[in-house]
Each structure stands twice: as structure tokens, then as C-alpha cells.
Protein backbone atom coordinates (compact mmCIF):
# COMPACT_ATOMS: atom_id res chain seq x y z
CA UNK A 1 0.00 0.00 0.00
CA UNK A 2 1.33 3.51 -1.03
CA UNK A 3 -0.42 6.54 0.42
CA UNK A 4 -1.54 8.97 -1.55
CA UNK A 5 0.68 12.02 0.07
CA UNK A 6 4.31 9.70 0.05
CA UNK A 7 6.48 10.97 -2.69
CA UNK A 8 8.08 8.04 -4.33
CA UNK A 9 11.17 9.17 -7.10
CA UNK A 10 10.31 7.52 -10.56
CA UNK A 11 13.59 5.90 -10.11
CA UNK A 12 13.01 4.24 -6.91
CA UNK A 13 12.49 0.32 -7.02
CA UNK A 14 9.88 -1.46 -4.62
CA UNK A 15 9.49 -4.68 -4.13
CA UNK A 16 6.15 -6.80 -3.58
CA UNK A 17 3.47 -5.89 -1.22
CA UNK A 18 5.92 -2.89 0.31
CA UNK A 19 4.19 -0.51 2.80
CA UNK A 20 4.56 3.62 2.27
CA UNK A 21 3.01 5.19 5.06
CA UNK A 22 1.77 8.67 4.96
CA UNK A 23 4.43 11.46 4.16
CA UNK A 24 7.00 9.38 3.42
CA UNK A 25 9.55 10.34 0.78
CA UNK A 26 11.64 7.58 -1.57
CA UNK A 27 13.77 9.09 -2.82
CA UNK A 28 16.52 8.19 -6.60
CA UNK A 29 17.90 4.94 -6.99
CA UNK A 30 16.63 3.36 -3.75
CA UNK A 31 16.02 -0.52 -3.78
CA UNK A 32 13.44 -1.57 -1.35
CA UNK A 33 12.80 -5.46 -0.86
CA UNK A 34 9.37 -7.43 -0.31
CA UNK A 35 7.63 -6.90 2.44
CA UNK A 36 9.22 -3.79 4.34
CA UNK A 37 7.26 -1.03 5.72
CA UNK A 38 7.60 2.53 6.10
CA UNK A 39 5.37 3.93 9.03
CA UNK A 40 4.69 7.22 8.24
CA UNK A 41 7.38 10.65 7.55
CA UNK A 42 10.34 8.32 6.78
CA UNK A 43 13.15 9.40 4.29
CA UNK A 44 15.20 7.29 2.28
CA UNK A 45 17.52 8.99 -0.03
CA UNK A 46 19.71 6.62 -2.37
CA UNK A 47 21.93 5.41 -3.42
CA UNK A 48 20.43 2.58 -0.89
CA UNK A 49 19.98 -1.11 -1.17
CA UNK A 50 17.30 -2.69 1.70
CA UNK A 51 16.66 -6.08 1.63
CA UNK A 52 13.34 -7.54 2.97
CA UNK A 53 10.96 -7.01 5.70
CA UNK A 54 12.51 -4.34 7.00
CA UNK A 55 10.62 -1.93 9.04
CA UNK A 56 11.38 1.73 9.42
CA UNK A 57 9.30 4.09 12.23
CA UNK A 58 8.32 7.65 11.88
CA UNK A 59 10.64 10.27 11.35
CA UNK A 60 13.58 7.53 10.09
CA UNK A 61 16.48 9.16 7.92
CA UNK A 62 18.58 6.63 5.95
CA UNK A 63 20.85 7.11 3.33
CA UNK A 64 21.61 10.70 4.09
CA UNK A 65 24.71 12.54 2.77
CA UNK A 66 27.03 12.11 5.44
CA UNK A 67 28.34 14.40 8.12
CA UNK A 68 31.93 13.95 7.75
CA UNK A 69 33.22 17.46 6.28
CA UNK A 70 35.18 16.33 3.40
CA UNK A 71 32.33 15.04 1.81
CA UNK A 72 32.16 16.78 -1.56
CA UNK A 73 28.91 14.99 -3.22
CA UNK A 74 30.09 11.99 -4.55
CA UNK A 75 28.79 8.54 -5.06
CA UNK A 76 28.45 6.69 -2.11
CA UNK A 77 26.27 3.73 -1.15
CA UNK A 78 24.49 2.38 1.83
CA UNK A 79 23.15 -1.38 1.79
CA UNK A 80 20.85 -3.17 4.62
CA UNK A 81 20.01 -6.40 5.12
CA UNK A 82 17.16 -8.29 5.80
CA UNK A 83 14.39 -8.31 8.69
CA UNK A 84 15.54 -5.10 10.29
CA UNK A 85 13.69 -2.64 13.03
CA UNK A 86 14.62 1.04 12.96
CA UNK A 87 12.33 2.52 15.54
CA UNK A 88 11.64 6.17 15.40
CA UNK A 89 13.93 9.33 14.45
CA UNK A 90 17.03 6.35 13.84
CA UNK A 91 19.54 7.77 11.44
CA UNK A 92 21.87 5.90 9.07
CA UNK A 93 24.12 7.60 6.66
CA UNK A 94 26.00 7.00 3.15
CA UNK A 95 29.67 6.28 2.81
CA UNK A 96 32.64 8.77 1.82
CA UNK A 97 35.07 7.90 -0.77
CA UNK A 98 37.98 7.94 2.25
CA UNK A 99 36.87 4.62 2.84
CA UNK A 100 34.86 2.39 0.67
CA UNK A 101 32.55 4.36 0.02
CA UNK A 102 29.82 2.11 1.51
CA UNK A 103 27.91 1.72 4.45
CA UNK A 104 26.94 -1.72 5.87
CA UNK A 105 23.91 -2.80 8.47
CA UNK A 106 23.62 -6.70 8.50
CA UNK A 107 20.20 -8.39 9.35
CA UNK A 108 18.29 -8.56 12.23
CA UNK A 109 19.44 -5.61 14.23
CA UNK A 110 17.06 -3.32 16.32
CA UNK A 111 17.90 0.47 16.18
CA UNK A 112 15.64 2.35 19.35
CA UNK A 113 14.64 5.77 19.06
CA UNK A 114 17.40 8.14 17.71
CA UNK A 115 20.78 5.71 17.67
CA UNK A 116 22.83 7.18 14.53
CA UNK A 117 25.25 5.10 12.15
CA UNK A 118 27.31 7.18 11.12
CA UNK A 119 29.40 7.06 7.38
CA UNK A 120 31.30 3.89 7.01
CA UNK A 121 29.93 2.00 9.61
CA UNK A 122 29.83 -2.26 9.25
CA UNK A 123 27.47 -2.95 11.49
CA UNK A 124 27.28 -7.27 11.70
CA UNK A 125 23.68 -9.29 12.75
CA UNK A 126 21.23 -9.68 15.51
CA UNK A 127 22.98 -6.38 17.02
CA UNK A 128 20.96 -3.91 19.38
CA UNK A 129 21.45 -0.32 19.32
CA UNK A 130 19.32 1.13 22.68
CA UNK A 131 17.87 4.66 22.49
CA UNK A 132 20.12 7.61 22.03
CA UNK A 133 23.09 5.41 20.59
CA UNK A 134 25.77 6.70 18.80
CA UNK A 135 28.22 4.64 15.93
CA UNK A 136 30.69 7.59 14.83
CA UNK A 137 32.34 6.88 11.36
CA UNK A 138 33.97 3.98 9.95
CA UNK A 139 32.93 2.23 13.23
CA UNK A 140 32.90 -2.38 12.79
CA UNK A 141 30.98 -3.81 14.88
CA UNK A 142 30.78 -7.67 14.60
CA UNK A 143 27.21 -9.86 15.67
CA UNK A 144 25.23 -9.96 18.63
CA UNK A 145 26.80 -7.13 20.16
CA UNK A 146 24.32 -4.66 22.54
CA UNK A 147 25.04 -0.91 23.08
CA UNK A 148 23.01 0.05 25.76
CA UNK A 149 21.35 3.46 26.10
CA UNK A 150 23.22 6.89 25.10
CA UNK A 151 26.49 5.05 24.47
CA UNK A 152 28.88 6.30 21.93
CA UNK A 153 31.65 5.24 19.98
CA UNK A 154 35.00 6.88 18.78
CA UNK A 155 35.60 6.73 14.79
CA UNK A 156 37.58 3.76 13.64
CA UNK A 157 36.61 1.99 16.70
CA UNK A 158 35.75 -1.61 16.58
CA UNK A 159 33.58 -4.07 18.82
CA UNK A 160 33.63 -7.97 18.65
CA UNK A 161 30.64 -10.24 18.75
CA UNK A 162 28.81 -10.87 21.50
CA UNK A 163 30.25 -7.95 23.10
CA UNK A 164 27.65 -5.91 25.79
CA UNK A 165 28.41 -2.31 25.88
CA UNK A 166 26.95 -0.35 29.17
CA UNK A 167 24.28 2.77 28.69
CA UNK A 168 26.26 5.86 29.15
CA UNK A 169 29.63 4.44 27.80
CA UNK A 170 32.21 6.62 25.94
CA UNK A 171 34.63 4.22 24.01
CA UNK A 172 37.61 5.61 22.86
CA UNK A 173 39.49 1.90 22.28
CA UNK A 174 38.25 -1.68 20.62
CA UNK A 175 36.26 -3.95 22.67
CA UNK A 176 36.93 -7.56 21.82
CA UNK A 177 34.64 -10.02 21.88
CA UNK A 178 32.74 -11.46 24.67
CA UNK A 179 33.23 -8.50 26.96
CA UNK A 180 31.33 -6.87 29.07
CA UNK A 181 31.84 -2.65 29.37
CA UNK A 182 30.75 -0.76 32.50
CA UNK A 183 28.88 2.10 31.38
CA UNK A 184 29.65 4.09 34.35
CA UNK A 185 33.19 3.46 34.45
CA UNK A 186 34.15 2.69 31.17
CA UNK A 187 36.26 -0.36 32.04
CA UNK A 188 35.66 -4.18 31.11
CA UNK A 189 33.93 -6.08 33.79
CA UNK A 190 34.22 -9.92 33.02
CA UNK A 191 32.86 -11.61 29.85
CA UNK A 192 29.43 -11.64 28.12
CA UNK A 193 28.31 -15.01 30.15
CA UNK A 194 24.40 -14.93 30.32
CA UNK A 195 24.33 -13.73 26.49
CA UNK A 196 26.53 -16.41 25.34
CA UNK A 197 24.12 -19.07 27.17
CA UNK A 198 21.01 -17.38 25.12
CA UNK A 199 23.03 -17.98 22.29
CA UNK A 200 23.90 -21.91 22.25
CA UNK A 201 27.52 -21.63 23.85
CA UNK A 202 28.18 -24.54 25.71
CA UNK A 203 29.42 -24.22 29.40
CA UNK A 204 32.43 -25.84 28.39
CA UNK A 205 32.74 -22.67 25.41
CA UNK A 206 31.84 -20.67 27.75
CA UNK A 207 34.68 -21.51 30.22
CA UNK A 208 37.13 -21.32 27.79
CA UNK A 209 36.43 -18.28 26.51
CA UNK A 210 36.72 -16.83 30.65
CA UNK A 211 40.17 -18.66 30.42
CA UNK A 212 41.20 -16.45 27.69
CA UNK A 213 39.77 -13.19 29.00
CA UNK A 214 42.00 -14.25 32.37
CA UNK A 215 44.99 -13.91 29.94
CA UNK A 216 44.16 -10.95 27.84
CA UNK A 217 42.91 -9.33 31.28
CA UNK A 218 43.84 -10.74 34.80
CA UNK A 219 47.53 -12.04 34.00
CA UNK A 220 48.97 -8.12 33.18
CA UNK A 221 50.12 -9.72 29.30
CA UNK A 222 50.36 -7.26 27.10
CA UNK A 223 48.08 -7.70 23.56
CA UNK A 224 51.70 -8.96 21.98
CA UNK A 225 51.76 -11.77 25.05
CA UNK A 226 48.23 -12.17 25.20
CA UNK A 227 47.92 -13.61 21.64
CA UNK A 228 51.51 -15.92 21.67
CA UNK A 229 49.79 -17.48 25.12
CA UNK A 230 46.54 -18.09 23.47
CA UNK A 231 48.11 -19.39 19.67
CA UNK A 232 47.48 -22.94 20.64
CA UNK A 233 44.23 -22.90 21.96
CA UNK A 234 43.39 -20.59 18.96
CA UNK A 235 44.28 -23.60 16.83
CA UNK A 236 42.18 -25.73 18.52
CA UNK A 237 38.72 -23.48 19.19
CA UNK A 238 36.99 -21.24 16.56
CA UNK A 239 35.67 -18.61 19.09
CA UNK A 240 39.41 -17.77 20.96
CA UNK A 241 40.52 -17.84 17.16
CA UNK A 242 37.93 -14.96 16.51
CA UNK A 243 39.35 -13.40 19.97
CA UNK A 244 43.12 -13.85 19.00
CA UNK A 245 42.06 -12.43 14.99
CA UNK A 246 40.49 -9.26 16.29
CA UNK A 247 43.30 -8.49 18.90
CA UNK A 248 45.39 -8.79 15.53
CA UNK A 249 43.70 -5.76 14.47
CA UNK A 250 42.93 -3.86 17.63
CA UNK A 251 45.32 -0.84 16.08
CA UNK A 252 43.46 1.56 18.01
CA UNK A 253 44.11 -0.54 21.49
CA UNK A 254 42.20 -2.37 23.44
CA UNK A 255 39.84 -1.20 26.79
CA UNK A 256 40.99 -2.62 29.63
């Protein structure tokens, strides 16, 4: 169903049964899949790629020219996945040519009331962004990973999966995966335990992956030491190989 006051460009794309609420604008070269729905005063400027069943709030604005100030006007994408929530006033922007020129949300993430993605952002799956959030540019962010409410991230900052980021935290440094952030304090406080039960780890995972967070954390190893001590074990278990690959590239440190 369109209504009749949503402006749709002649050069926007929908997909089947697509829902345009009322003042909504579409806006060139946007690609909406099957099944999404736009509530009502949502803008989508292109060029953006959404996949399907999607579902965008009033007052939504995705695919905006970005805010970095180098951006001159050129051609930069954003892409979405599938079965997405971005509740009301959410903001995702386009990418700048300093990077690849693309911004990425997976599928299956919930943006709350005003959380911003800024330019450059790869955002992974089944993430959680609570009200008020802020991704600054060129942010990764890996799956499963909850920011709770008002947090913000530095640009070029990364967080692992399953990460759980405190409301009110400022990061300035990566957070690996599995960790826990204290939103007060801005400091780690033990590993994402009750999340990674909710999400099929076995106790015996589990364990191991507090093992590893003893070396990174509780042992005073530096990142270098951390990752020689944990090689073997790497070789052996998937998730402390996704731990050891991402303190790799923690160039921007870690938060301890």
C-alpha cells in the first residue's frame, strides 16, 4: 500500500506488497525489498539497497549525505540487510570515498529511538542499538553485540561479537569479543556469560572463553603476550581464534 501524500522518485524500485506510510519520501535509486514497511514521515535517499521485511518508524532518515566534512557529493552507497527494526527518528548515513565508500547494516538488528550510524559504519547481525546510541564513522561492529542506552563510539573503533556495551559508555578503544563494558566506568567487567548461554555456547565454550579473558585481562600480558599465550588454543577453538584475529587488528588498542 502507497499513500496517496508519500512521494516516491520515478527511479526508486519497490518490491512486492511494500508498505509507504503517509508522508513518506523515496527518494533516486533506492532498492526496497518485499515486504518492508515505512510507518509514516520516513526518508530514504539513495543510493540505498534494503533487503526484505525491513521496518522503518516515523521520522527515520537513511541514506543521508554524510556528516563527515570532506564530503564533496560523490557517489556513495548504503546497503541493509534483511528483517531489520529502525524505531523512530534512527539515522543511518552513506559512505565517503575515504573509505569504501559504503555503508553496511547486516540483518536482524534493532535500532531504538534516535541511535545514529554514522558514514562507514559495518554494522554485523542480531545487534541492538538502545535509544540515544551513537556509531561515529567507519565504526565495525561484529554480531550480537548490545550498546546500551546513550552510548557512543569513537571513529575507527571496533567491537567484537557478543560484546555488551553499558548505557552511558564513551569508548575511545576496541572492545573484543565477549566482553562486558561498565557504562559508568568505562572499564571491562568480566565476559558476556548470560548472552553467550542465550546464544547456544556450551558451558564448556563458555569456560574457555573466561580462560582467555584471564589472559588478555587478569595475567597483566600485554596484547603482543596475550595472543603468543593463546596461539594454541586458537588452533584448537573457533571462538578464541575470533578473539586472537580481532586483537590482531585492535590498532586503536584495546579497553581494559
Amino acid at each position: 500500500m502507497i499513500h496517496s501524500t508519500a512521494v516516491i522518485s520515478d527511479k526508486a524500485t519497490l518490491g512486492k506488497n511494500v508498505t509507504v506510510g503517509p508522508f513518506c519520501y523515496v527518494g533516486d535509486e533506492v532498492v526496497i525489498g518485499d515486504d518492508c514497511v515505512l510507518e509514516s514521515h520516513v526518508v530514504i535517499k539513495g543510493p540505498t539497497t534494503i533487503g526484505k521485511r525491513n521496518r522503518f518508524f516515523q521520522f527515520c532518515s537513511i541514506g543521508e549525505d554524510c556528516q563527515d566534512k570532506k564530503y564533496a557529493g560523490e557517489r556513495t552507497y548504503l546497503e541493509i540487510g534483511d528483517d531489520n527494526v529502525f524505531r523512530e527518528s534512527s539515522s543511518v548515513h552513506r559512505g565517503t570515498v575515504q573509505d569504501n565508500a559504503i555503508t553496511r547494516v547486516g540483518s536482524r538488528n534493532l535500532l531504538m529511538i534516535n541511535a545514529h550510524v554514522a558514514h562507514d559504519v559495518v554494522m554485523g547481525d542480531d545487534c541492538i542499538l538502545a535509544n540515544n546510541v551513537s556509531l561515529a564513522g567507519h565504526v565495525h561492529m561484529g554480531n550480537f553485540v548490545i550498546f546500551g542506552g546513550g552510548a557512543a563510539i569513537h571513529q575507527f573503533g571496533k567491537v567484537g561479537s557478543h560484546a555488551f556495551v553499558g548505557a552511558g559508555a564513551i569508548l575511545v578503544k576496541d572492545v573484543p569479543p565477549y566482553v562486558m563494558v561498565n557504562g559508568q566506568k568505562n572499564v571491562t567487567a568480566g565476559i558476556n556469560s548470560e548472552g553467550l548461554r542465550r546464544r547456544g555456547f556450551s558451558s564448556e565454550q563458555i569456560m574457555a572463553v573466561k580462560r582467555a579473558y584471564r589472559t588478555l585481562y587478569r595475567d597483566n600480558n600485554t596484547i603482543e603476550e596475550a595472543i603468543a599465550k593463546l596461539a594454541d588454543v586458537a588452533a584448537k577453538d573457533e571462538n578464541i581464534q575470533a578473539l586472537v584475529t580481532f586483537l590482531e587488528n585492535a590498532h586503536r588498542g584495546i579497553l581494559r
